[in-house]
Protein backbone atom coordinates (compact mmCIF):
# COMPACT_ATOMS: atom_id res chain seq x y z
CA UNK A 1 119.78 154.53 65.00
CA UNK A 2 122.77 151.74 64.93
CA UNK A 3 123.75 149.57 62.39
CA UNK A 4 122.62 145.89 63.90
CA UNK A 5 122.71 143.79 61.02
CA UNK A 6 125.71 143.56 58.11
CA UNK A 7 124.23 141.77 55.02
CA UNK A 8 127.11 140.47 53.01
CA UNK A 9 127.42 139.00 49.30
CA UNK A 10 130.06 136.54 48.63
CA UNK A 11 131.56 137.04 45.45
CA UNK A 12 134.05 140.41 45.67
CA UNK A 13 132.83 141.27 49.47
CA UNK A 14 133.99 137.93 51.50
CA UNK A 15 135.53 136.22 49.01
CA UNK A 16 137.69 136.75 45.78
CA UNK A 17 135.43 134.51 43.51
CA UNK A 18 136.09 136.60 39.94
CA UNK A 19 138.79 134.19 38.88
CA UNK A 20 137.13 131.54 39.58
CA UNK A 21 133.78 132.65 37.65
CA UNK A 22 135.56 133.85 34.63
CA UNK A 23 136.85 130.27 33.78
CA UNK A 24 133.72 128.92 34.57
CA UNK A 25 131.81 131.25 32.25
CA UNK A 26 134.41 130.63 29.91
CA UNK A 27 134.12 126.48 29.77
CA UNK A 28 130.21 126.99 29.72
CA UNK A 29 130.60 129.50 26.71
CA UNK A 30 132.47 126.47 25.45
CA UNK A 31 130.54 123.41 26.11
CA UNK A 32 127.49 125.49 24.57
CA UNK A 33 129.39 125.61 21.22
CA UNK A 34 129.91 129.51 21.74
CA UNK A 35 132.48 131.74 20.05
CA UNK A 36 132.30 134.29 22.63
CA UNK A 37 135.02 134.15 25.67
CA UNK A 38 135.27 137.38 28.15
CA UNK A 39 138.60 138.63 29.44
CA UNK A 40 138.32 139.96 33.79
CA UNK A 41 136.54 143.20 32.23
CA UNK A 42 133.91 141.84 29.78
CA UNK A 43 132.99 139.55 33.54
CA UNK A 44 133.05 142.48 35.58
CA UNK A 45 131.04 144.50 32.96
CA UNK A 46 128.39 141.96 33.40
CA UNK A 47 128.35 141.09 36.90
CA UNK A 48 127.91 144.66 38.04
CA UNK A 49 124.01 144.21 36.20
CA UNK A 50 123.47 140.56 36.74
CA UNK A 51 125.80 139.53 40.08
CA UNK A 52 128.70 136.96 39.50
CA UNK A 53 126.58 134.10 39.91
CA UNK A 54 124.37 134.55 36.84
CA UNK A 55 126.92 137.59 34.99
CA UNK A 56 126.82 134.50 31.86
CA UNK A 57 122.92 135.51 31.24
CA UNK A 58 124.53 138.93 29.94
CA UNK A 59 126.10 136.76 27.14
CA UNK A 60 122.89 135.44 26.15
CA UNK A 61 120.32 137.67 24.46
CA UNK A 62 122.34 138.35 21.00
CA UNK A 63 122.74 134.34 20.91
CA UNK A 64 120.45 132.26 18.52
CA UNK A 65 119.11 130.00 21.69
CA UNK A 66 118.55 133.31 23.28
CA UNK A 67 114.78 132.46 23.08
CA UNK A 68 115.40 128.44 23.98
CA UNK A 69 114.43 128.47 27.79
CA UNK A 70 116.19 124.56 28.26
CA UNK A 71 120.01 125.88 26.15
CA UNK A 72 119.55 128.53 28.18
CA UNK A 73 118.99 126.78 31.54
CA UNK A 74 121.74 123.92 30.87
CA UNK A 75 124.25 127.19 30.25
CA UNK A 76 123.60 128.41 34.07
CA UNK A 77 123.73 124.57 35.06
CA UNK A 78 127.27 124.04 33.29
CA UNK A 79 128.72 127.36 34.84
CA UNK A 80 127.11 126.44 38.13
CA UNK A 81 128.76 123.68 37.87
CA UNK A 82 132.04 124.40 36.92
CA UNK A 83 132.21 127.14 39.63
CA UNK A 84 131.06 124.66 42.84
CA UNK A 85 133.98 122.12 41.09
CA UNK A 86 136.72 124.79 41.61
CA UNK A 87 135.62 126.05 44.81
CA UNK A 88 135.20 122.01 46.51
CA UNK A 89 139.18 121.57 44.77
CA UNK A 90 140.01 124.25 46.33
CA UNK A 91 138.26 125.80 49.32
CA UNK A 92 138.87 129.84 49.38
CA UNK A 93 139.81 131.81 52.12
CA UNK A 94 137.84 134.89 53.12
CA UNK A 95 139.32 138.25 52.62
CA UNK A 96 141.68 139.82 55.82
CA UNK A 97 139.85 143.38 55.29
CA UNK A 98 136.40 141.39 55.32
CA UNK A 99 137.09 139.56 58.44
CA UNK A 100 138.19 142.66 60.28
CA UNK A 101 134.72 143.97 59.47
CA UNK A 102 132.81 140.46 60.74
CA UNK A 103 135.21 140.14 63.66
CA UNK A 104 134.42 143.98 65.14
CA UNK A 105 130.74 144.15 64.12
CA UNK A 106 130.34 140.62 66.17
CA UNK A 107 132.45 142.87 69.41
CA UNK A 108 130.23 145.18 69.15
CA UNK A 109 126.93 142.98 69.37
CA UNK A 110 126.40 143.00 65.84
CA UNK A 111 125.01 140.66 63.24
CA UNK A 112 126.51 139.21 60.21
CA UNK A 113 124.13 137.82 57.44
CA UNK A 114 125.31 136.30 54.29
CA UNK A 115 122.68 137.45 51.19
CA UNK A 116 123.83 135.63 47.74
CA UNK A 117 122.53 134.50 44.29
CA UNK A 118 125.05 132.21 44.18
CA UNK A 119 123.54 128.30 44.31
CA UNK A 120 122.78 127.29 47.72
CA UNK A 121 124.72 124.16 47.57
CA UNK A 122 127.90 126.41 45.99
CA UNK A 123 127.13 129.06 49.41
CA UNK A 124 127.49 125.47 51.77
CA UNK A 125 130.29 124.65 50.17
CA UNK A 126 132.21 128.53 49.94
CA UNK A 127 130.96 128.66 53.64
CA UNK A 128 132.00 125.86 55.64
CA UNK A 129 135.48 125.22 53.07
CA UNK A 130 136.85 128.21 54.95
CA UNK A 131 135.16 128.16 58.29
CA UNK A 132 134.12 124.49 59.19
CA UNK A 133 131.81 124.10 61.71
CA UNK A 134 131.75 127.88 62.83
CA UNK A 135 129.28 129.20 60.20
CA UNK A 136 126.75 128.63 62.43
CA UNK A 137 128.02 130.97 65.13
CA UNK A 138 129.59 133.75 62.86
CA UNK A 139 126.12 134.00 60.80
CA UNK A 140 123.06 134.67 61.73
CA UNK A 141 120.96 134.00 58.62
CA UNK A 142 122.50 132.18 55.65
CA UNK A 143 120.71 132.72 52.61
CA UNK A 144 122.05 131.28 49.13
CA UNK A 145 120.09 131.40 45.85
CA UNK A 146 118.14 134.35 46.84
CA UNK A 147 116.12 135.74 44.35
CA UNK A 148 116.29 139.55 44.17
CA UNK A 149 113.07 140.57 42.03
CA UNK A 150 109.85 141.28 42.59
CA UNK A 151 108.07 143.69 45.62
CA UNK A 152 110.78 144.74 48.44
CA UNK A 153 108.79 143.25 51.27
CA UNK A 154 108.81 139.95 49.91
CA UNK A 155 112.47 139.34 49.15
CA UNK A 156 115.69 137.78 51.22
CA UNK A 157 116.41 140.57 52.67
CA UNK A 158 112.54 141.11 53.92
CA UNK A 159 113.06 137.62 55.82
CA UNK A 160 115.78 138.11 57.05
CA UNK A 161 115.41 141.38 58.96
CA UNK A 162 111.79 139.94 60.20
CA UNK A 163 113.02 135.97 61.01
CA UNK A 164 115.62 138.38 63.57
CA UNK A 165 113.42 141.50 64.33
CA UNK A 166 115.69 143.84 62.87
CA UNK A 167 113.99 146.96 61.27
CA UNK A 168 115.54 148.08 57.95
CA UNK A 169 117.18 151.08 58.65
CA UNK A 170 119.11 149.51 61.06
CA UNK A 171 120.67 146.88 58.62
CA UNK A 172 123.13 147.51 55.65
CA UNK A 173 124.30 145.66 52.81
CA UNK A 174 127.13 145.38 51.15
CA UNK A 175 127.72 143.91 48.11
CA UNK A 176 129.24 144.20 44.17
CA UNK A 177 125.90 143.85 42.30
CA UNK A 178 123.39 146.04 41.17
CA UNK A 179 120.64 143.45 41.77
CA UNK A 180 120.97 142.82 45.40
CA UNK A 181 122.14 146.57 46.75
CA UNK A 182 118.66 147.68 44.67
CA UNK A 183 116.77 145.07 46.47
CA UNK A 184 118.65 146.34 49.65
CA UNK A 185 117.51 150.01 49.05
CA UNK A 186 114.32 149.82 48.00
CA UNK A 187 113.52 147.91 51.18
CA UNK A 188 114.88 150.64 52.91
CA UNK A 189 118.43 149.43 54.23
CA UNK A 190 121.62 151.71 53.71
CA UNK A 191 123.84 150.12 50.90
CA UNK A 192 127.66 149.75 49.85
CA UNK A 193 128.89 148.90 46.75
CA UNK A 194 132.54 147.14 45.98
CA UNK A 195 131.65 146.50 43.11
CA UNK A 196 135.00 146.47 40.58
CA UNK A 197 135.71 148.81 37.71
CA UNK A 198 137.43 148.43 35.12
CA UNK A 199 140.80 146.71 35.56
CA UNK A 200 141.04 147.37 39.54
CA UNK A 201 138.82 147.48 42.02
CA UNK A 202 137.89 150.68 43.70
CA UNK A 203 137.66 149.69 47.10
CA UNK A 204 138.65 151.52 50.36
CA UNK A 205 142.23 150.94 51.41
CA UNK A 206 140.86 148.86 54.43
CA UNK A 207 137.70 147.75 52.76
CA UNK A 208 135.21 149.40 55.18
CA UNK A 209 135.25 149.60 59.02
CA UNK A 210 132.66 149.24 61.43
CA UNK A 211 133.43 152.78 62.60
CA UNK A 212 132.98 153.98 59.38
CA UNK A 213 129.87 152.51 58.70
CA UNK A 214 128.35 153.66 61.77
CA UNK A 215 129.69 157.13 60.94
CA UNK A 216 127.93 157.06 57.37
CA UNK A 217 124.92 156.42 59.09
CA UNK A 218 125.11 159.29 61.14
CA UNK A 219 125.62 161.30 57.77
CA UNK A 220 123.13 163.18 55.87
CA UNK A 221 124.39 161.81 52.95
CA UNK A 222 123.83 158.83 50.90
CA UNK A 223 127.49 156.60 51.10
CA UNK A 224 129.19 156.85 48.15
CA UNK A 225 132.49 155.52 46.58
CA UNK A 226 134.16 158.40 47.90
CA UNK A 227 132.61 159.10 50.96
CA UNK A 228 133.91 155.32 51.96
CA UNK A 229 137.57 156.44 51.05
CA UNK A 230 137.68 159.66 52.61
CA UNK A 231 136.24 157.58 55.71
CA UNK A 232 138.56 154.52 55.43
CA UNK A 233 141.61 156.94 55.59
């Protein structure tokens, strides 16, 4: 086995997205008429279930439009929208440790593939604000507003792996969200999570390396938190 294909998210994994997303959430929870506002923790709490891009739908259920499918729809538009405004002000930069990952994968004949429920039009923009007109040569499948419910075979990462040719066991995905690394698994890919606790992140000194991940696939073992740590030494 190798590892041929890196799936990565983009909020926590490429990018640091949380501040950004908090305020968001925050002016939706706002413009909604909504006493509720989250500090980094209450966000991280609910993006860990839901992923960044729709963490505000953890907000919803003990609200009184819980139940109004168009309140509930214009609260997703207004964070959406909120979130592309900051990052088109202000184009991010990818993480260092991140890039290390991409840059040796691509040495070693890898693939990178970018996953996300973030909006497609918010995935252009985080995308080409910090590498221009070399998206298109860094990754090989670019896929923003994925869905990740329903059956395994039918999802983005299903796609993906066929539109390339790439069985699953030779992919893996990293990512902070529960959603996407279940979709990941049950398809049958190995799966990281970075996923934040708390007030820090718990996140290998040197994020991951490609050595390491090809080690962990040699392994027995299912990667873990700790196993990553221990390997990122």
């Amino acid at each position: 086995m190798s590892i041929d294909v890196i799936f990565l998210g983009l909020d926590g994994v490429l990018f640091d997205t949380e501040a950004l997303h908090l305020a968001a959430c925050n002016a939706a929870f706002e413009n909604a008429g909504l006493s509720v506002r989250w500090s980094l923790p209450a966000l991280r709490a609910a993006a860990a279930t839901h992923g960044y891009a729709r963490a505000i739908g953890a907000a919803i259920n003990g609200e009184v439009f819980a139940r109004d499918k168009d309140k509930v729809a214009a609260l997703y538009a207004d964070k959406h929208r909120h979130f592309h405004q900051a990052i088109t002000a202000q184009p991010q930069k990818a993480l260092q440790a991140a890039m290390v990952l991409i840059d040796d994968a691509i040495s070693a004949g890898g693939k990178i593939c970018i996953v996300t429920d973030l909006p497609a039009h918010s995935t252009s923009a985080l995308l080409t604000g910090c590498f221009g007109a070399d998206v298109n040569s860094l990754f090989t499948v670019v896929s923003g507003g994925a869905s990740f419910e329903g059956p395994a075979g039918t999802g983005p990462y299903a796609h993906a792996l066929a539109a390339i040719g790439i069985a699953p066991q030779d992919a893996i995905a990293i990512d902070t969200a529960v959603p996407a690394l279940q979709a990941a698994k049950e398809l049958g890919l190995w799966t990281i999570s970075v996923a934040p606790y708390g007030n820090e992140v718990v996140r290998p000194p040197q994020f991951i390396t490609f050595d390491a991940l090809s080690e962990l696939q040699a392994s027995p073992y299912t990667p873990d938190q700790q196993a990553l740590q221990e390997l990122a030494a």
